[in-house]
Protein backbone atom coordinates (compact mmCIF):
# COMPACT_ATOMS: atom_id res chain seq x y z
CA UNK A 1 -50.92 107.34 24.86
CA UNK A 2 -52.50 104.78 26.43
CA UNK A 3 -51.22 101.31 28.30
CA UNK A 4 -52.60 99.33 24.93
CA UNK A 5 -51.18 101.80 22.58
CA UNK A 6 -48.09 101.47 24.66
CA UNK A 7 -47.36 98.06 23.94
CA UNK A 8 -48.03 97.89 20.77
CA UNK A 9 -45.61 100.24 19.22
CA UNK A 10 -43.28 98.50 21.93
CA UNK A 11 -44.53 95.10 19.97
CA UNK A 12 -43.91 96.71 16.86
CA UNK A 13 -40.36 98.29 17.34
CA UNK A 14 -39.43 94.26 19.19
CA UNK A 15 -40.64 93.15 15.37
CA UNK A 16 -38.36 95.47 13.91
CA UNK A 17 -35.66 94.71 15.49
CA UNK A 18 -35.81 91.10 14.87
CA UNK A 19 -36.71 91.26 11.30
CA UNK A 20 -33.39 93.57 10.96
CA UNK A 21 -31.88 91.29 12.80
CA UNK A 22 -32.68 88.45 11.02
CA UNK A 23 -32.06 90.00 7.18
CA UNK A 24 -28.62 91.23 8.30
CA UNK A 25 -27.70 87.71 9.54
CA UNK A 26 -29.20 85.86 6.20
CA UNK A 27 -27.02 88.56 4.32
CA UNK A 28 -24.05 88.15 6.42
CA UNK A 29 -24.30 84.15 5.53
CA UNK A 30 -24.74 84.45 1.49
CA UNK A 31 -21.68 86.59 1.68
CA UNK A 32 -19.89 83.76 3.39
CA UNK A 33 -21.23 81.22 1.09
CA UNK A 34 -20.33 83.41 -2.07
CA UNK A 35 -16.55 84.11 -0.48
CA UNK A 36 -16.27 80.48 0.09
CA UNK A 37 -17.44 79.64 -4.01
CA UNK A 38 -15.17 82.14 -4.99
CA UNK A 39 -11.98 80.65 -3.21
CA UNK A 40 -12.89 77.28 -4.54
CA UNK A 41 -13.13 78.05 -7.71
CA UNK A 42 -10.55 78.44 -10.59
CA UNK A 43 -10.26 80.47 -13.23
CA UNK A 44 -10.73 79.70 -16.59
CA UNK A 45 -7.99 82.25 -17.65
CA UNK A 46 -5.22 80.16 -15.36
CA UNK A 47 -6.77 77.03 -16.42
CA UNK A 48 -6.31 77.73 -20.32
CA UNK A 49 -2.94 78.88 -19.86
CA UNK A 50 -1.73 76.32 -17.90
CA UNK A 51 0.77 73.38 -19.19
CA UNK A 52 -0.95 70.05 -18.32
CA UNK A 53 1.03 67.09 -18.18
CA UNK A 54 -0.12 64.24 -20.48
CA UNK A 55 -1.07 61.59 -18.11
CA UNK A 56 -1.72 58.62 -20.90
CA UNK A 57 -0.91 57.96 -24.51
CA UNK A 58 -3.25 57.92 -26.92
CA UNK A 59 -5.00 54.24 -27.94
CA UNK A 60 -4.01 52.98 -30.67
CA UNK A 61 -7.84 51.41 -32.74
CA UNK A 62 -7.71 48.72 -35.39
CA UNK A 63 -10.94 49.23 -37.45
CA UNK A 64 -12.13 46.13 -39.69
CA UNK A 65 -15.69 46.53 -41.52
CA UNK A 66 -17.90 43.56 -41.26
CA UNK A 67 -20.72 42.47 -43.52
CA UNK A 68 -23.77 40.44 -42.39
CA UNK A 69 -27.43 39.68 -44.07
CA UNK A 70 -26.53 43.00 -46.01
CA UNK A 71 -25.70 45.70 -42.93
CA UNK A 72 -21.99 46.59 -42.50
CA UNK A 73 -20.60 47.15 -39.03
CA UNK A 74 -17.56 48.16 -38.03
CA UNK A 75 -15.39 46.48 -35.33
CA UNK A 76 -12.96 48.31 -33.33
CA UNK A 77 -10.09 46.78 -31.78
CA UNK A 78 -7.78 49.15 -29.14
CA UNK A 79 -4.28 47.98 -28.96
CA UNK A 80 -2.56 48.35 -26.32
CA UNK A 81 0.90 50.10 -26.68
């Protein structure tokens, strides 16, 4: 094998390294980000089972119809309790 030849299979195997290298690091960091998703989120199982506290009542609406140059509308009032 000569010099040349020599240093380009030592080029190549440098490449290969790096590109291993750089595909185990890119798969190392989605991991991460997928971990990090998956503690954030919540699960729609607890969530639906869950007892929520009521935080505000319910308006109460007036409704009234009103008629003008022959198209009804209707007004809505919200009371407050």
């Amino acid at each position: 094998m000569t010099e040349d030849e020599a240093y380009k299979v030592h080029i190549q195997y440098t490449f290969n390294a790096f590109c291993k290298i750089v595909i185990r690091h890119a798969a190392i960091d989605k991991i991460l980000r997928l971990r990090h998703k998956w503690e954030r989120e919540v699960s729609l199982d607890y969530l639906m089972n869950e007892m929520f506290v009521q935080l505000a009542e319910p308006e109460q609406l007036e409704e009234y119809l009103f008629t003008a140059c022959g198209q009804t509308a209707v007004l809505v009032w919200y009371k407050k309790s």
